[in-house]
C-alpha atoms as a PDB file:
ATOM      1  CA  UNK A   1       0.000   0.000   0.000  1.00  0.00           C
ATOM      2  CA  UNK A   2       1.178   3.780  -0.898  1.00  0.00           C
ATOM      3  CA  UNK A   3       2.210   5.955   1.652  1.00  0.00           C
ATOM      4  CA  UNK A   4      -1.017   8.319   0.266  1.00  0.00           C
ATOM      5  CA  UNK A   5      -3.482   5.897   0.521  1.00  0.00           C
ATOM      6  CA  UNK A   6      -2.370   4.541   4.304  1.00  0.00           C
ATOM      7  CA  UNK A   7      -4.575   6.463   7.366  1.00  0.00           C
ATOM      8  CA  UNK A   8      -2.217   8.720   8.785  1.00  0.00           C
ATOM      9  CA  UNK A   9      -2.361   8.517  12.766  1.00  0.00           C
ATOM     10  CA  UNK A  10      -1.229  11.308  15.639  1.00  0.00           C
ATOM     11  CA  UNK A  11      -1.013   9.959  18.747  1.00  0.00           C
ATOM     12  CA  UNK A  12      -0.748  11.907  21.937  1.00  0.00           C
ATOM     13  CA  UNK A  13       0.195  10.661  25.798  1.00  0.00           C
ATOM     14  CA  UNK A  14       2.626  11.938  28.528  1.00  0.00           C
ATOM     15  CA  UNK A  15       4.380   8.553  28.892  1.00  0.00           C
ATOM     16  CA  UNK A  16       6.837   7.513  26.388  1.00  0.00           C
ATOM     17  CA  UNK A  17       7.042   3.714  27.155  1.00  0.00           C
ATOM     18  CA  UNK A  18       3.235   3.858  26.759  1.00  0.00           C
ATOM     19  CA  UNK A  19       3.376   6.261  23.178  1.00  0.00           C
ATOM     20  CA  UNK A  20       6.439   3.994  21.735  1.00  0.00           C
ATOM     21  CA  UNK A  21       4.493   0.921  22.460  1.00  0.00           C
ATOM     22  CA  UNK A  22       1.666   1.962  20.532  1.00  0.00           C
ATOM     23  CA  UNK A  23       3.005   2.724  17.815  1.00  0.00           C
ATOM     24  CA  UNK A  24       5.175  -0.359  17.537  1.00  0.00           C
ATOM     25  CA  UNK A  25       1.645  -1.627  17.373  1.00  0.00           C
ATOM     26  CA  UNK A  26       0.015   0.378  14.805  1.00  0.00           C
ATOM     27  CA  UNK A  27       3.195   0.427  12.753  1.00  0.00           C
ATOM     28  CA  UNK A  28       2.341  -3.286  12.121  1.00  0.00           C
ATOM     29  CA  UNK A  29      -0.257  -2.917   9.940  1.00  0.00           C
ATOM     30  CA  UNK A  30       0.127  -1.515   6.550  1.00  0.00           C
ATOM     31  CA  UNK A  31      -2.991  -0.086   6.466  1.00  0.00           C
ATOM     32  CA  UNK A  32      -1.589   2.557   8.887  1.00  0.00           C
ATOM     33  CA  UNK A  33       1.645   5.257   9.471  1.00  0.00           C
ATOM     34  CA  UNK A  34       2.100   7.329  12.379  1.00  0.00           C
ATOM     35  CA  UNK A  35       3.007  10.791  11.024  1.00  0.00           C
ATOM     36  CA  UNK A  36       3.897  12.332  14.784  1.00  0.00           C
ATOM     37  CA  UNK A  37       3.597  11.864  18.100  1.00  0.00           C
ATOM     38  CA  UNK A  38       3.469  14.755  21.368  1.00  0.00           C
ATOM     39  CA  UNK A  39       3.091  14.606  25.070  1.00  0.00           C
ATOM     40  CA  UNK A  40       1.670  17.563  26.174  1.00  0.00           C
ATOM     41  CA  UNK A  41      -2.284  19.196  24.695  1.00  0.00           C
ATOM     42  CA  UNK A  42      -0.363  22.597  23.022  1.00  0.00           C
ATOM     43  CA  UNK A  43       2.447  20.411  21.243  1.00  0.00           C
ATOM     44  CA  UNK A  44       0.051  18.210  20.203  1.00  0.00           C
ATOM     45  CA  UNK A  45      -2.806  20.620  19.051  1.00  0.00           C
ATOM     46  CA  UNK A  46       0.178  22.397  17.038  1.00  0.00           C
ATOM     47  CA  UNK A  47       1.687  19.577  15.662  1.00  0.00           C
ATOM     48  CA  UNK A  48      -1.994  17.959  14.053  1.00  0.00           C
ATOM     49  CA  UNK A  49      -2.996  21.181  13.240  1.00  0.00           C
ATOM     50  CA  UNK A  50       0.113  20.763  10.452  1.00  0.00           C
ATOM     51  CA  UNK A  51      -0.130  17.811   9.821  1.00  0.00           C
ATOM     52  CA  UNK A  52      -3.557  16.868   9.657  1.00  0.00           C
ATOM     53  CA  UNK A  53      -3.731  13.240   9.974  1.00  0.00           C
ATOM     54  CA  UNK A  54      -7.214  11.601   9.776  1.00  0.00           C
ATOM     55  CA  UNK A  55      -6.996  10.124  13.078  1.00  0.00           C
ATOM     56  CA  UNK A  56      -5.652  11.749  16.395  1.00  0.00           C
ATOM     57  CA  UNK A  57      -5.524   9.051  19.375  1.00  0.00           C
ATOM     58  CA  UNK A  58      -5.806  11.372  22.292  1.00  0.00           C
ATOM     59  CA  UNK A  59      -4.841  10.522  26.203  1.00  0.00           C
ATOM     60  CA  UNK A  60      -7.549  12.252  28.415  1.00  0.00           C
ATOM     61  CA  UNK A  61      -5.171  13.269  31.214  1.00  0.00           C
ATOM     62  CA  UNK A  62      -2.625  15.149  29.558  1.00  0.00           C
ATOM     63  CA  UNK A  63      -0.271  18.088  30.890  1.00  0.00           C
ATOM     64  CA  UNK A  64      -1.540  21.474  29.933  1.00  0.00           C
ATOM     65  CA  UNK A  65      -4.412  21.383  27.870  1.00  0.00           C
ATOM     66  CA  UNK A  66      -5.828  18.257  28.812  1.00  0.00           C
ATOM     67  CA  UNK A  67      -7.698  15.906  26.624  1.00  0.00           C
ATOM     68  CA  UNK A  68     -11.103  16.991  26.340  1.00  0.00           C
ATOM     69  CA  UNK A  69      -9.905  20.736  25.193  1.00  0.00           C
ATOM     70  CA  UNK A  70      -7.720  18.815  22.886  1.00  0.00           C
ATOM     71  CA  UNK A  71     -10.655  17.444  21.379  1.00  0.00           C
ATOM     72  CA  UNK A  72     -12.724  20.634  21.730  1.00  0.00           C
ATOM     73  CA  UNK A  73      -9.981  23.069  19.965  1.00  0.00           C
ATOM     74  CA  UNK A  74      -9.895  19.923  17.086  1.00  0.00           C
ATOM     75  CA  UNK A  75     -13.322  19.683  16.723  1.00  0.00           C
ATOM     76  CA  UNK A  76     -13.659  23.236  16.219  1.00  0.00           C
ATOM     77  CA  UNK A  77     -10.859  24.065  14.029  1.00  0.00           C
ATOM     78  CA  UNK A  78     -10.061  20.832  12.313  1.00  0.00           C
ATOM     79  CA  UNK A  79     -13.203  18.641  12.273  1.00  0.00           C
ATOM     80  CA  UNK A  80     -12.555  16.015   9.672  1.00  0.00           C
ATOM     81  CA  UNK A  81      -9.854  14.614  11.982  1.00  0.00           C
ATOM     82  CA  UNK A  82     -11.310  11.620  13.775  1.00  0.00           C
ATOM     83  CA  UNK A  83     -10.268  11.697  17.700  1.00  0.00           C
ATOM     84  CA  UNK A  84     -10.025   8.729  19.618  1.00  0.00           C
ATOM     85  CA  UNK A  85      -9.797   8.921  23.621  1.00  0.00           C
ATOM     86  CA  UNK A  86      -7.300   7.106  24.889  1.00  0.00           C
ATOM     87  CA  UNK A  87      -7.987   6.908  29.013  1.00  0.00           C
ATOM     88  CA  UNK A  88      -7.995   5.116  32.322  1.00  0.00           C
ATOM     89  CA  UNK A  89     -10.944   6.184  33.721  1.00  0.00           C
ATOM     90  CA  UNK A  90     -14.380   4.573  33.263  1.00  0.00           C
ATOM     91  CA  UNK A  91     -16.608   7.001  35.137  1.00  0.00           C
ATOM     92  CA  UNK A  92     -19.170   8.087  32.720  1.00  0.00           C
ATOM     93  CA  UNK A  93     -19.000  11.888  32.919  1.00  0.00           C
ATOM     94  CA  UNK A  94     -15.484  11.653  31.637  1.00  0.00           C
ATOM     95  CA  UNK A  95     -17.174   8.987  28.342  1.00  0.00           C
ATOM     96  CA  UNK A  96     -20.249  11.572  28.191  1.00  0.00           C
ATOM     97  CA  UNK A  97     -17.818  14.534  28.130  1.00  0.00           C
ATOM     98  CA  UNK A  98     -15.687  12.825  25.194  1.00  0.00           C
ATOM     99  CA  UNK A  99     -18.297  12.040  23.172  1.00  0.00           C
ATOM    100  CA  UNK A 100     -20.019  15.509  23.651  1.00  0.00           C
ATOM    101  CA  UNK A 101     -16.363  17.309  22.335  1.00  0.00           C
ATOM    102  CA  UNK A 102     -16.420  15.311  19.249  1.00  0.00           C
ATOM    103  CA  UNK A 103     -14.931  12.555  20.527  1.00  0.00           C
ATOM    104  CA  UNK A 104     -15.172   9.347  17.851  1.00  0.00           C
ATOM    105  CA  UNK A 105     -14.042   6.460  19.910  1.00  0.00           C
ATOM    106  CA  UNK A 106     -13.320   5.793  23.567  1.00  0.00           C
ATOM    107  CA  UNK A 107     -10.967   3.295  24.500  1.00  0.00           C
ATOM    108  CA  UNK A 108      -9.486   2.327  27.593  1.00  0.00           C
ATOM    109  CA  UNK A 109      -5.763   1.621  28.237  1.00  0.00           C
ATOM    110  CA  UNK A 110      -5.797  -1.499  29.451  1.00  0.00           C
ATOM    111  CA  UNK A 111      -7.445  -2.523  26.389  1.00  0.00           C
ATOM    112  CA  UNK A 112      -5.389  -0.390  24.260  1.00  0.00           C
ATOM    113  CA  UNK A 113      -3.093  -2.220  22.560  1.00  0.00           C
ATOM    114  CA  UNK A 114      -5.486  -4.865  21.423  1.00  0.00           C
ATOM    115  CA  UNK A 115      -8.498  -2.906  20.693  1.00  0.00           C
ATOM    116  CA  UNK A 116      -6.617   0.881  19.123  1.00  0.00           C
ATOM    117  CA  UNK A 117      -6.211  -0.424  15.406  1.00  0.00           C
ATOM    118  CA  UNK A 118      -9.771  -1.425  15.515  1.00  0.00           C
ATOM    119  CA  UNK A 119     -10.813   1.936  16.662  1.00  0.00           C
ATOM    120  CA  UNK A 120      -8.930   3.373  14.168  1.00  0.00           C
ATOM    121  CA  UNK A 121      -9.562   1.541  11.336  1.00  0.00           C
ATOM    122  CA  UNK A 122     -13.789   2.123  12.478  1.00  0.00           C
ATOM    123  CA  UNK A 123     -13.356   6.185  12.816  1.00  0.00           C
ATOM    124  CA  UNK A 124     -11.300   6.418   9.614  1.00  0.00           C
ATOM    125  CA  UNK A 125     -14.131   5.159   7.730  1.00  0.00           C
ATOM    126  CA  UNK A 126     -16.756   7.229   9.871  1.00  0.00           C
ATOM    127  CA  UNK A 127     -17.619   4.639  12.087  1.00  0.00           C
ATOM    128  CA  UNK A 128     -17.244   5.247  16.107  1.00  0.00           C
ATOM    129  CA  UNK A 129     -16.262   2.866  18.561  1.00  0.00           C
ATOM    130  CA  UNK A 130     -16.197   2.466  22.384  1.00  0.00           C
ATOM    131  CA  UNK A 131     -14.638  -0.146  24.054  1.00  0.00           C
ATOM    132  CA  UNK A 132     -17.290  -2.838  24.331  1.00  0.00           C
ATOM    133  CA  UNK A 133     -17.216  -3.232  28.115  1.00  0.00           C
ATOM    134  CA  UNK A 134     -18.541   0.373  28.105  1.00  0.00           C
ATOM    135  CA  UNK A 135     -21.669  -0.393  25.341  1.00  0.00           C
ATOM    136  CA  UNK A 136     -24.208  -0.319  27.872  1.00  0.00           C
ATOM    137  CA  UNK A 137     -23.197   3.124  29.024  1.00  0.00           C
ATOM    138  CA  UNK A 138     -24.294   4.335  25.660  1.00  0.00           C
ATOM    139  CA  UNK A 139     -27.416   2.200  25.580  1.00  0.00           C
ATOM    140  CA  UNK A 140     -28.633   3.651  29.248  1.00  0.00           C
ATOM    141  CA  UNK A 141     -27.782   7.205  28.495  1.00  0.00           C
ATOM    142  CA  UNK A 142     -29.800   6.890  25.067  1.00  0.00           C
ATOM    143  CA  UNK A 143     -32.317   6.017  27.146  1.00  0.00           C
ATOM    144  CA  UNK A 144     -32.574   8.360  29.731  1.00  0.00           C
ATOM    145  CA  UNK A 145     -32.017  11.201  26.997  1.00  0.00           C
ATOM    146  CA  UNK A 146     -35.126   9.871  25.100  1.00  0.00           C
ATOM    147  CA  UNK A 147     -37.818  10.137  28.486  1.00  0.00           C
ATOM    148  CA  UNK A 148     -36.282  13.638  29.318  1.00  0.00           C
ATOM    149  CA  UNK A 149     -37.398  14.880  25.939  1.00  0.00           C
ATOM    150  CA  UNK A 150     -40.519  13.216  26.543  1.00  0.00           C
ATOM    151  CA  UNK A 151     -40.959  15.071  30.428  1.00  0.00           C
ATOM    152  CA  UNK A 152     -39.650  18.537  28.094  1.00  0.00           C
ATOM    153  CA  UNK A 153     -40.447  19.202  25.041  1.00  0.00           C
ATOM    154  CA  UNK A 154     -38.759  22.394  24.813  1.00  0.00           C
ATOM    155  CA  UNK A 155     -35.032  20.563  24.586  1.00  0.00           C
ATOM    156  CA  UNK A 156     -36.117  19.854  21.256  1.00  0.00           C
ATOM    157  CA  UNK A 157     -35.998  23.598  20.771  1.00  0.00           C
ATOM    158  CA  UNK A 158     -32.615  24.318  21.799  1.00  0.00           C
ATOM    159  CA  UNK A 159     -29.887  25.070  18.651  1.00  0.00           C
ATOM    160  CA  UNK A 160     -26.655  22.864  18.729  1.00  0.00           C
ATOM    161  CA  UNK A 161     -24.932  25.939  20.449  1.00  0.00           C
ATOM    162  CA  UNK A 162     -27.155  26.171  23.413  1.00  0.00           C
ATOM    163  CA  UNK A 163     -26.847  22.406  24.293  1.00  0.00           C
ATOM    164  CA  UNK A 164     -22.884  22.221  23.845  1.00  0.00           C
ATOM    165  CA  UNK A 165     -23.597  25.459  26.365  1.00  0.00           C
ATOM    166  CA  UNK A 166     -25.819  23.498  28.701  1.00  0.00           C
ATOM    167  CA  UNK A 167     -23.540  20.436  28.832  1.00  0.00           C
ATOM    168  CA  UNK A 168     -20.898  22.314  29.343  1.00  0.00           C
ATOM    169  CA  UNK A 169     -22.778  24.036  32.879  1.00  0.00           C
ATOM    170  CA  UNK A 170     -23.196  20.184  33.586  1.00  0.00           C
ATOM    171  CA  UNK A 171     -19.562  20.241  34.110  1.00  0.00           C
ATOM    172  CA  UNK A 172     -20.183  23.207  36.657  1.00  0.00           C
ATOM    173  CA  UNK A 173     -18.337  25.611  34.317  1.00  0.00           C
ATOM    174  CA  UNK A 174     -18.912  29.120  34.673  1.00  0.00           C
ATOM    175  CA  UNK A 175     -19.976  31.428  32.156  1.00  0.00           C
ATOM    176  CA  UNK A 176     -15.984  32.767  31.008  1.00  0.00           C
ATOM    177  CA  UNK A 177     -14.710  29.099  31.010  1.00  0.00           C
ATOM    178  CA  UNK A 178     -17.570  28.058  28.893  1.00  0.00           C
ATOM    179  CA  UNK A 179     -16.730  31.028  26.520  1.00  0.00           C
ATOM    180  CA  UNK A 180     -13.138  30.054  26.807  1.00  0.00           C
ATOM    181  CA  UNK A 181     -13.670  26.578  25.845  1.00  0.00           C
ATOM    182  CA  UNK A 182     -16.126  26.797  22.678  1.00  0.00           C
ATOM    183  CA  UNK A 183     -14.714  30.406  21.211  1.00  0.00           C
ATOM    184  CA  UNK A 184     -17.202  32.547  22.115  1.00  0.00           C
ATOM    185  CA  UNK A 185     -17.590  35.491  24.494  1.00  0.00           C
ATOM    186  CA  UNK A 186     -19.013  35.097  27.942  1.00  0.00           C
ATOM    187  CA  UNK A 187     -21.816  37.475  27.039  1.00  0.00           C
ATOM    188  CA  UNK A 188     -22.518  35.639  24.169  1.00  0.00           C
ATOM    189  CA  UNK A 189     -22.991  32.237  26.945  1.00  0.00           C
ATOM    190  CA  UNK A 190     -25.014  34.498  28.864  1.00  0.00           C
ATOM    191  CA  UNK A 191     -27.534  35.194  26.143  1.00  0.00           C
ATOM    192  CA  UNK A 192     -27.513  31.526  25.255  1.00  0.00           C
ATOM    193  CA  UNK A 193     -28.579  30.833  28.807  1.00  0.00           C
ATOM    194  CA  UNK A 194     -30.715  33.472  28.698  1.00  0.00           C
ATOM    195  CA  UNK A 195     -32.707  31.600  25.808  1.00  0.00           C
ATOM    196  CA  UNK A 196     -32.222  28.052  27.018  1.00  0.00           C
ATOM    197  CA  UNK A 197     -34.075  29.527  30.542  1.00  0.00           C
ATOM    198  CA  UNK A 198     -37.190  30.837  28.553  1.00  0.00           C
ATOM    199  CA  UNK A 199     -37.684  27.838  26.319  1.00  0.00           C
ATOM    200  CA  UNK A 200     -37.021  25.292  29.351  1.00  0.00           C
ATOM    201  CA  UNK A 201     -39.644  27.284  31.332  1.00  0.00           C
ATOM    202  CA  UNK A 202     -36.933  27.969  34.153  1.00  0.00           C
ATOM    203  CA  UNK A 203     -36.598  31.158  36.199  1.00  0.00           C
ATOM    204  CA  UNK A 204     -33.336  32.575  35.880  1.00  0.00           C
ATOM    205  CA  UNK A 205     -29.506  31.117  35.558  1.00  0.00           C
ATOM    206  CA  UNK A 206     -29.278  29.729  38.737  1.00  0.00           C
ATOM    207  CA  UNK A 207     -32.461  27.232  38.085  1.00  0.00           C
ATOM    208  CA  UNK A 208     -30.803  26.611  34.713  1.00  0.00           C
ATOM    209  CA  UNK A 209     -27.661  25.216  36.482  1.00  0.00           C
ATOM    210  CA  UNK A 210     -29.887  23.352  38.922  1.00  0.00           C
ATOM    211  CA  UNK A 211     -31.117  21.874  35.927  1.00  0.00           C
ATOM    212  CA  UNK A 212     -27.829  21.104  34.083  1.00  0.00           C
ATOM    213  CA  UNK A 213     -26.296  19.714  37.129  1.00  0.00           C
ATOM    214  CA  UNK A 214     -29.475  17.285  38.114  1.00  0.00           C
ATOM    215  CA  UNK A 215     -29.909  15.831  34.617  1.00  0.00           C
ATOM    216  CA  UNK A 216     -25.833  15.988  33.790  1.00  0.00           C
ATOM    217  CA  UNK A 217     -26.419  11.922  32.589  1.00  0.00           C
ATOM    218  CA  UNK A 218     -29.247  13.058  30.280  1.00  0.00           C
ATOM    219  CA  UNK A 219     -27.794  15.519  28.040  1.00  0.00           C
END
């Protein structure tokens, strides 16, 4: 296979044992080339910005900018790159928060090495994966997501800006980190909230919070 038609792959982690064994891995198949590897979010959000590579394996807990900006800043500024997070943890605010930045796989480490050129080879073709011992996650938050529309209609009336807004005040974020995080100014979060309060019905910011925080697995 040609160098141009192999899936070009970016991976990012703070340990090199960990980053050097991966891509011993990947570098296996010759479906595959790793065009770069960084440990920290900046180098790494430099780095794929030049590069571009189609898929970006991402390790959540990263120095600096951490994972889930990583995959934020991507999403927003390079979107046909596929990110797959690469993580430890198995709580599901951390899988709900991936998936909600863009996120098109979510794979634990311990699986890692046995389960990443699946994942790859899945979001490459515009697939998503998550690591199988994590499937029912996705089937119970569908589920609670589909009888909260039903109790409020007036999610259904929310633009795709004011719900990456209100699942970000899941997270507890204030107003400027919001901003921060998406691009956008803090007044411009405050009108958003502003609107999401009258079409939810709710009686000021601090019930929309309330709100945000109760139904975080929902959203």
């Amino acid at each position: 296979m040609s160098l141009v038609n192999k899936i070009e792959v970016f991976i990012v982690d703070d340990h090199p044992i960990f980053r050097h064994g991966l891509r011993k891995v990947l570098e296996t198949d010759p479906r595959l080339v790793v065009v770069g590897e960084a440990g920290d979010g900046e180098e790494a959000f430099a780095n794929i910005k030049a590069l571009k590579p189609q898929v970006a394996v991402v390790d959540l807990t990263l120095p600096g900018m951490g994972g889930l900006e990583l995959a934020s800043a991507l999403r927003r500024l390079c979107p046909a790159i596929a990110v797959i997070v690469l993580t430890m943890h198995k709580e599901e605010h951390l899988i709900r928060g991936a998936l909600d930045r863009g996120a098109k796989g979510y794979i634990l480490k311990d699986n890692a090495l046995h389960e990443a050129l699946g994942a790859i080879l899945a979001v490459a073709k515009g697939d998503s994966y998550i690591t199988p011992s994590l499937s029912q996650f996705l089937i119970q938050r569908d589920r609670r997501a589909e009888a909260l529309r039903k109790r409020l209609p007036g999610l259904a009336s929310l633009t795709p800006m004011e719900r990456r807004v209100l699942k970000l005040l899941a997270e507890n974020k204030t107003s400027r980190e919001i901003g921060r995080e998406i691009f956008i100014s803090t007044r411009t979060v405050e009108t958003h909230r502003n609107n999401m309060c009258l079409k939810l019905g709710l009686q000021g910011n601090n019930k929309l919070l309330e709100f945000a925080l109760t139904h975080k697995s929902e959203l």
